[in-house]
Protein backbone atom coordinates (compact mmCIF):
# COMPACT_ATOMS: atom_id res chain seq x y z
CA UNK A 1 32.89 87.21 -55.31
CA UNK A 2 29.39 88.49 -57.05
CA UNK A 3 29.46 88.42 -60.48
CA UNK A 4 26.70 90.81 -61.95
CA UNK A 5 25.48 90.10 -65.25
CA UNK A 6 22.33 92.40 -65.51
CA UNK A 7 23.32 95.25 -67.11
CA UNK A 8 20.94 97.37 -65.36
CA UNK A 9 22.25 96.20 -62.26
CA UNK A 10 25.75 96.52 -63.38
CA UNK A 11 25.03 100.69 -64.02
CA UNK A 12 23.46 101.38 -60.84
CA UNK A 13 26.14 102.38 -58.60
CA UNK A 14 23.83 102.48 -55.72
CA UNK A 15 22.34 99.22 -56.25
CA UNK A 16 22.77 96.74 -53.07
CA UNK A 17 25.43 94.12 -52.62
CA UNK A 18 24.21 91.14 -53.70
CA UNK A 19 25.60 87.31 -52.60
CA UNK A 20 27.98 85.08 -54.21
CA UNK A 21 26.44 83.18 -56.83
CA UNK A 22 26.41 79.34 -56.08
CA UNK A 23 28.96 76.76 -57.88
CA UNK A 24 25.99 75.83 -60.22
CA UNK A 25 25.23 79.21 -61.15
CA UNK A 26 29.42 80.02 -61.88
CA UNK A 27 29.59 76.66 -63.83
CA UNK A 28 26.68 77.71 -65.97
CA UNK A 29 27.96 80.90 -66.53
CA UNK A 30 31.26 79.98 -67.34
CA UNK A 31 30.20 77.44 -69.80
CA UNK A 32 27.26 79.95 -71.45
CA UNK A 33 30.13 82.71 -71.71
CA UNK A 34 32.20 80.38 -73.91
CA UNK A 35 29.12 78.94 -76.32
CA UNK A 36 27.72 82.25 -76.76
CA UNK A 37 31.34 83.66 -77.93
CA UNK A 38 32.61 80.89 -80.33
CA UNK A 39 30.33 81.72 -82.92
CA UNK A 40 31.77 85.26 -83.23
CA UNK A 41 35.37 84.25 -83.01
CA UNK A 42 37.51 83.15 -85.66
CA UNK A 43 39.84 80.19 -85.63
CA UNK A 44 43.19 80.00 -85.21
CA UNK A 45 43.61 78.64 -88.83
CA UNK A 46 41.83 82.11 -90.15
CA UNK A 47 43.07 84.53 -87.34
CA UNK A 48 44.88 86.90 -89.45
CA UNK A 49 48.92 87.22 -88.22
CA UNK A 50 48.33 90.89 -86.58
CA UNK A 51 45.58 89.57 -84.50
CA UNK A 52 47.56 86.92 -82.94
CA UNK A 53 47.34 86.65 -79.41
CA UNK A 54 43.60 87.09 -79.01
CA UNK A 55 41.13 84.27 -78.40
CA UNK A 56 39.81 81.96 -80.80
CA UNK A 57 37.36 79.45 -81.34
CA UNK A 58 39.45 76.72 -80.50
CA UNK A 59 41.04 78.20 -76.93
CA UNK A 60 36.94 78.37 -76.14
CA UNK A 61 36.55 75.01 -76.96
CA UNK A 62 40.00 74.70 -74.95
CA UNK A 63 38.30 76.49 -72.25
CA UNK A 64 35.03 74.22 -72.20
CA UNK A 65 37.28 71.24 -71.80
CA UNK A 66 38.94 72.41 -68.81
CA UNK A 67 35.50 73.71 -67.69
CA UNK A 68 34.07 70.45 -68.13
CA UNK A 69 37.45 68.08 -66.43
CA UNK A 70 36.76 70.59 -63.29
CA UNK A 71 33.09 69.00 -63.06
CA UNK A 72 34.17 65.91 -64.52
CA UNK A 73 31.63 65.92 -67.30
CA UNK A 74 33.57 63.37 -69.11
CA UNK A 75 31.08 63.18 -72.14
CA UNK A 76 31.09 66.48 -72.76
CA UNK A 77 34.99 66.76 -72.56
CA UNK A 78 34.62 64.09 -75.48
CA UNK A 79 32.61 65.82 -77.47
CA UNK A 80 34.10 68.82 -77.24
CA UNK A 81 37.37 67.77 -78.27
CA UNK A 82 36.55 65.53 -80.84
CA UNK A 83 35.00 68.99 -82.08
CA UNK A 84 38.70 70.80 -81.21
CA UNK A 85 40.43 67.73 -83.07
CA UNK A 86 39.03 68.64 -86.11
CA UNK A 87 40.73 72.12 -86.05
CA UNK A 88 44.01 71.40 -87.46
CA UNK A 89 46.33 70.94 -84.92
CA UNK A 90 48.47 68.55 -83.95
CA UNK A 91 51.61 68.76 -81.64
CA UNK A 92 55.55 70.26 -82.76
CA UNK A 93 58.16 67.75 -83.66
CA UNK A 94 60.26 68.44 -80.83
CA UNK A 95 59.31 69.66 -77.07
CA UNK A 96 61.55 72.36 -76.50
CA UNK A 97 60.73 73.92 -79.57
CA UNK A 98 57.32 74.71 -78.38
CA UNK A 99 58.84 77.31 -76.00
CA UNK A 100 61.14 78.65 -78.10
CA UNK A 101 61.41 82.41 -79.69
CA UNK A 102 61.42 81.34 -82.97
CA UNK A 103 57.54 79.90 -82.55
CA UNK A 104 55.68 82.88 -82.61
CA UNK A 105 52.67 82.56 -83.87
CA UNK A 106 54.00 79.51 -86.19
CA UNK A 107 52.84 76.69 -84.02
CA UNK A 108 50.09 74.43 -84.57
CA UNK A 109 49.87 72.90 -81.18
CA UNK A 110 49.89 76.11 -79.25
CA UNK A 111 46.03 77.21 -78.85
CA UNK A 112 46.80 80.14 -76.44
CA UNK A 113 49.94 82.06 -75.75
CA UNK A 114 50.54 85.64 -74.32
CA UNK A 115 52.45 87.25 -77.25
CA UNK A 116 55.23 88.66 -75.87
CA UNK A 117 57.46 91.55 -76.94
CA UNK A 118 60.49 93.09 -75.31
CA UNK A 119 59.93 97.06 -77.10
CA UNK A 120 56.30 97.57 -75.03
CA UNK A 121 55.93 98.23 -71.13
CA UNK A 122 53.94 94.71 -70.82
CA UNK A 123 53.32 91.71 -72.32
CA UNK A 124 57.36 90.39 -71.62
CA UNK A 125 58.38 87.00 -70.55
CA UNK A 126 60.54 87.26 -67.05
CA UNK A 127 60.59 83.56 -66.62
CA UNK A 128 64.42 82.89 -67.22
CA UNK A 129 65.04 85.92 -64.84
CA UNK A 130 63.22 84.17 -61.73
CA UNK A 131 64.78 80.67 -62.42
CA UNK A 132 68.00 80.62 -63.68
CA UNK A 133 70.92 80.73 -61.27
CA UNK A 134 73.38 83.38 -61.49
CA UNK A 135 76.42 81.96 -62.47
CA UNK A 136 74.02 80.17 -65.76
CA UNK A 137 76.08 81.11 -69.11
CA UNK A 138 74.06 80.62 -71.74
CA UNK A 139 76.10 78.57 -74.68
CA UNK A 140 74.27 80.77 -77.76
CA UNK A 141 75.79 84.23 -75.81
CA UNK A 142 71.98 85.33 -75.00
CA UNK A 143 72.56 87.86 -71.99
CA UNK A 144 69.84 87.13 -69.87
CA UNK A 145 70.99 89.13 -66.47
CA UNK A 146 69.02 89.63 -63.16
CA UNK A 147 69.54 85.79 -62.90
CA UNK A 148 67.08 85.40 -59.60
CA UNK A 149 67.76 81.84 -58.87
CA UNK A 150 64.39 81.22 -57.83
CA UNK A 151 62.08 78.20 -59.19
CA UNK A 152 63.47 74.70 -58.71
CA UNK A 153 61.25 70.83 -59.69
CA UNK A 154 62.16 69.09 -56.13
CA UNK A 155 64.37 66.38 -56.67
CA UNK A 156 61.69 63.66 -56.43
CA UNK A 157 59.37 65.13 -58.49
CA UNK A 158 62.37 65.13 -60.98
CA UNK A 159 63.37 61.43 -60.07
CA UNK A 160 59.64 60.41 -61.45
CA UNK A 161 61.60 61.08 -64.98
CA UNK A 162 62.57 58.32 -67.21
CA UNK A 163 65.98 59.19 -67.68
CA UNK A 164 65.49 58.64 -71.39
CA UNK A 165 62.72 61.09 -71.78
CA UNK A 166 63.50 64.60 -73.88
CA UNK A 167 61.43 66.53 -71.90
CA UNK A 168 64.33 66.53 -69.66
CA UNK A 169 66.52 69.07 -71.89
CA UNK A 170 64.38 72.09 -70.42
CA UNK A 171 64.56 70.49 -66.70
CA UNK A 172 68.79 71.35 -65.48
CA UNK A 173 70.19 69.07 -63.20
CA UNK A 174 73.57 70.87 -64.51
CA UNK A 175 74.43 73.67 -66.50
CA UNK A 176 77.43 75.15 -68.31
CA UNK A 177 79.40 78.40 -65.95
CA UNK A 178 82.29 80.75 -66.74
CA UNK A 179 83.77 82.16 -69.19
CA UNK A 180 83.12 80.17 -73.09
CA UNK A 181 81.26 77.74 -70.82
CA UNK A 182 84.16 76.14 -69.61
CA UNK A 183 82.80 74.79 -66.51
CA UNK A 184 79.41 72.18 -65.52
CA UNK A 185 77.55 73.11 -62.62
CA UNK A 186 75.91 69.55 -60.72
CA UNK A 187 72.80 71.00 -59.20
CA UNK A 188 72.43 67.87 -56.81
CA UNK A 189 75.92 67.70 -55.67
CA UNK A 190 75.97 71.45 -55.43
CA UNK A 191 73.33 71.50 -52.84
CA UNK A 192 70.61 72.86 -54.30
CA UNK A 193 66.85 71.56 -53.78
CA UNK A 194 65.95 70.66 -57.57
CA UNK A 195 67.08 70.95 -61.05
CA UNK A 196 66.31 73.78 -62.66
CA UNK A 197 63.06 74.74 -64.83
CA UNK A 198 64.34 76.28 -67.51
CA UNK A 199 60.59 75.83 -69.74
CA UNK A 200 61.14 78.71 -72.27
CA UNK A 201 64.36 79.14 -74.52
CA UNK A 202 65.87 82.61 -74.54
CA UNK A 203 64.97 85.84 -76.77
CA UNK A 204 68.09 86.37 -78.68
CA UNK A 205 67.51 89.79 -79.36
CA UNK A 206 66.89 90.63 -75.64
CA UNK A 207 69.32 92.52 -73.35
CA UNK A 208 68.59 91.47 -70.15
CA UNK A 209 65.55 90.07 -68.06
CA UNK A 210 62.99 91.31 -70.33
CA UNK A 211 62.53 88.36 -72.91
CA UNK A 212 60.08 88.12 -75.64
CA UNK A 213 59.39 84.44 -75.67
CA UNK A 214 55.61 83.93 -76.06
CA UNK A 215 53.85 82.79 -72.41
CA UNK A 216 51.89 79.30 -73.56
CA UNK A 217 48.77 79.07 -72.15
CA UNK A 218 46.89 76.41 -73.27
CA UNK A 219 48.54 73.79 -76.29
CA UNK A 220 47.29 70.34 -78.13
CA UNK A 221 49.22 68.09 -75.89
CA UNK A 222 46.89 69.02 -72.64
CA UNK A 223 43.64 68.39 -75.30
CA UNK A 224 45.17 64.79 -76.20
CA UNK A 225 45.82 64.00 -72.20
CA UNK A 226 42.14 65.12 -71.12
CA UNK A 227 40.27 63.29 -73.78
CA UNK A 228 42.70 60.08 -72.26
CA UNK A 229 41.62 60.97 -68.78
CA UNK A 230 37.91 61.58 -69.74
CA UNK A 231 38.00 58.28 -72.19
CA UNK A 232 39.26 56.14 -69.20
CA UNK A 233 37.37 57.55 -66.84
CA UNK A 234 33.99 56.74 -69.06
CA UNK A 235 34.85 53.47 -70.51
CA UNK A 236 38.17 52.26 -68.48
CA UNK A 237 41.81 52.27 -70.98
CA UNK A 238 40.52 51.12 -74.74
CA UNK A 239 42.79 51.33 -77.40
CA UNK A 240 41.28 54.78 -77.83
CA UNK A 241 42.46 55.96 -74.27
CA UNK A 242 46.09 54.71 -75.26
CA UNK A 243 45.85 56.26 -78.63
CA UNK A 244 45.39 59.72 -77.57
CA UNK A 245 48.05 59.24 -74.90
CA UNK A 246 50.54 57.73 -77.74
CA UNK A 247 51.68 61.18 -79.48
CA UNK A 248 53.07 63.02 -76.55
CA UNK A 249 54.57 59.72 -75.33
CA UNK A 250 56.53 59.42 -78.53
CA UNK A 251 57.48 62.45 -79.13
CA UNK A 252 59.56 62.51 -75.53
CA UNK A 253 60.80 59.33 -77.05
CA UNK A 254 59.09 56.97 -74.77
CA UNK A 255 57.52 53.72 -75.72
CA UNK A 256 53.48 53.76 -74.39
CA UNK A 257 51.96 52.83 -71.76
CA UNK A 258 52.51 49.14 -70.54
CA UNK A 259 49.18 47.10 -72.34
CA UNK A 260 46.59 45.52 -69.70
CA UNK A 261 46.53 48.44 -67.01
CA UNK A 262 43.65 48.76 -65.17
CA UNK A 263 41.18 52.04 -64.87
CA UNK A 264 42.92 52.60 -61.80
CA UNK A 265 46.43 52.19 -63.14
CA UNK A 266 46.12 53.50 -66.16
CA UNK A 267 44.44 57.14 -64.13
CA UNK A 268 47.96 57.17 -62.27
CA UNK A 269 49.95 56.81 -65.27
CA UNK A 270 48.31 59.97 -67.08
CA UNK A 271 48.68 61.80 -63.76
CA UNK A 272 51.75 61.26 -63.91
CA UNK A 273 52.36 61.58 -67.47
CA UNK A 274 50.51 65.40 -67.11
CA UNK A 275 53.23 66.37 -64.90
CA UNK A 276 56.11 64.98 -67.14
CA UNK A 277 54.69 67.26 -70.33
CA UNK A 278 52.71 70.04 -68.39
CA UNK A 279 55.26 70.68 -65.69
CA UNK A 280 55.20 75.27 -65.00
CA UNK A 281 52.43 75.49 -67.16
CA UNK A 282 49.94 76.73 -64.63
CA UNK A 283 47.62 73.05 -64.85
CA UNK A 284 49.08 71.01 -61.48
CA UNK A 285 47.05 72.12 -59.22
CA UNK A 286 43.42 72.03 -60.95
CA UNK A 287 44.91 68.93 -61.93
CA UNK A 288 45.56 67.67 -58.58
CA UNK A 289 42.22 68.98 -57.28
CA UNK A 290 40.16 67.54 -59.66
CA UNK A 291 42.07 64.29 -58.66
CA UNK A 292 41.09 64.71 -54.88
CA UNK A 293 44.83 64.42 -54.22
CA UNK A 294 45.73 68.07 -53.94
CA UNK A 295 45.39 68.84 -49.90
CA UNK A 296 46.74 65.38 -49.26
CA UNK A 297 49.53 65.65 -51.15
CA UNK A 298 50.19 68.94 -48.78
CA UNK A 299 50.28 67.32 -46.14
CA UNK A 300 52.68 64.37 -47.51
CA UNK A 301 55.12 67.24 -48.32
CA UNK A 302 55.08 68.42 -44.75
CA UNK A 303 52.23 71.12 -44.48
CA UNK A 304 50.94 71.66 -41.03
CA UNK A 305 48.18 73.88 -42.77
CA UNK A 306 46.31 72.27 -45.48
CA UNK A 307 42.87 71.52 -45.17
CA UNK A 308 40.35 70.37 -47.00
CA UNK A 309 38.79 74.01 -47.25
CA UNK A 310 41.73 75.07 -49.36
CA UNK A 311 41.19 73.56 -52.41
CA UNK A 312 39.25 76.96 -52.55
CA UNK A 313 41.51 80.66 -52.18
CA UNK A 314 39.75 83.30 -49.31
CA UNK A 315 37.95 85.85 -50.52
CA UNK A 316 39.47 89.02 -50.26
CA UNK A 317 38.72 90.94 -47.20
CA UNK A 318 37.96 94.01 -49.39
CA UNK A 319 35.20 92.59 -50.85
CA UNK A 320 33.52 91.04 -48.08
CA UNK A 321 33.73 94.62 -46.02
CA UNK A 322 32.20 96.44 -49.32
CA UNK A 323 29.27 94.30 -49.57
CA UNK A 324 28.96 94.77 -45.58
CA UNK A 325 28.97 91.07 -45.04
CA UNK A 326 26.52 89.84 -47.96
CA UNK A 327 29.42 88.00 -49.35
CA UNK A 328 30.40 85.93 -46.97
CA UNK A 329 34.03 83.57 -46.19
CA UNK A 330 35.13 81.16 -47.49
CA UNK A 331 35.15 77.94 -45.21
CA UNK A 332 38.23 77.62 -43.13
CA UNK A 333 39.91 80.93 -43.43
């Protein structure tokens, strides 16, 4: 929709609708909101503890990355990490721990989270509520309740696993049931359509649905996969390609990538490789649109409705109907 950045313009309720701007125009804006803000934010190394939760310095530079993968402006991805990889970070021990309670505001490979907390009206984590099935007993007692049974990983998107990989223990193909947990639920043989994405541990001090697990937004391991993907896509899979890849791959306790891929290889291993550590963290599908694969892959699954116009969303009817048509459609809706 318009975006109006005169301030003049922006006061004047009676000023007339203007168009949408062009994808140059958003791009440029995008990336001139970021520069312009880093210098007055603080890093997350000198964000004092009651401010965390707002935006730093290096989820801008997060953001800019992102911006520039969308456009694929590999060059200035590289830069702009290599600036971010000077920050401090550098990615948790172990994977689950990255979504667990006890890492609030303690984790140097988170960049962005929505603080969460259970005692305010917003700001709470429902996630375990709209996965988990209902007969799910938690082993540590945590009382999770309105179990929705919703989200599932299709079986053969969980198949792509190595079996060996630890990234697994927050994807349940079974779980413990009953009383003291004296019963496994099998997912598969049970019938259901996919194991079960259980991405954040639970808030032990919650009481029901409401948890206070901190959302993740952006983290270190998506800044080490795009400067692989940007590296490759530049200069093909050097050493420096595999390095960056190397962390996340052995911390899920799997060996790297097989030596003497091609460009083209070594691109479908890291898309791959971004679902196996990104998986419900809100990235598939700019990832699978910047990779041209994402309407295709639609209609592999079965879609009789993707097109190639819906790598965009419609514009809101509203909108369109208060600008009396100077905003118009999107292309195929």
């Amino acid at each position: 929709v318009s975006i109006i950045v005169d301030p003049v313009i922006a006061a004047d309720v009676n000023a007339a609708p203007i168009p949408r701007p062009t994808n140059d125009w958003m791009v440029a804006q995008i990336e001139k909101d970021y520069q312009e803000a880093i210098p007055d934010l603080k890093t997350s190394a000198t964000l004092p503890a009651a401010d965390y939760g707002r935006f730093t310095q290096d989820a801008a530079l997060m953001g800019l990355m992102k911006l520039y993968a969308h456009e694929k402006r590999w060059s200035d991805l590289l830069a702009t990490g290599q600036k971010l990889m000077t920050y401090g970070h550098s990615l948790q021990a172990n994977y689950a721990d990255v979504f667990a309670y006890s890492n609030k505001g303690n984790s140097q490979e988170i960049l962005l989270a929505i603080s969460c907390l259970t005692d305010k009206s917003n700001n709470i984590n429902r996630w375990l509520a709209m996965c988990m099935p209902g007969d799910y007993v938690d082993p540590g007692g945590v009382n999770i309740s309105a179990q929705w049974n919703g989200y599932r990983m299709p079986w053969k998107t969980y198949d792509k696993f190595d079996i060996t990989d630890k990234r697994l223990t927050r994807l349940l193909a079974k779980w413990p049931t009953g009383a003291n947990n004296t019963a496994i639920k099998d997912a598969r043989t049970s019938g259901h359509i996919g194991a079960v994405p259980m991405k954040y541990g639970p808030d032990p001090g919650s009481g029901g649905s409401d948890q206070g697990t901190d959302i993740v937004i952006w983290r270190y391991a998506d800044v080490l996969l795009l400067m692989a993907e940007a590296e490759n896509e530049l200069n093909g899979p050097t050493a420096a390609a595999y390095n960056y890849v190397l962390p996340v791959r052995t911390r899920a306790g799997l060996a790297q990538f097989p030596a003497g891929l091609s460009k083209d290889q070594f691109r479908a291993k890291l898309m791959d490789e971004r679902l196996f550590e990104l998986w419900c963290e809100g990235s598939r599908r700019e990832d699978l649109i910047r990779w041209g694969t994402y309407v295709q892959r639609a209609i592999d699954d079965g879609s009789p409705f993707a097109k190639p116009e819906y790598v965009l969303y419609p514009i809101p009817t509203k909108a369109i109907n208060e600008s009396n048509g100077v905003i118009q459609q999107n292309p195929g809706y």
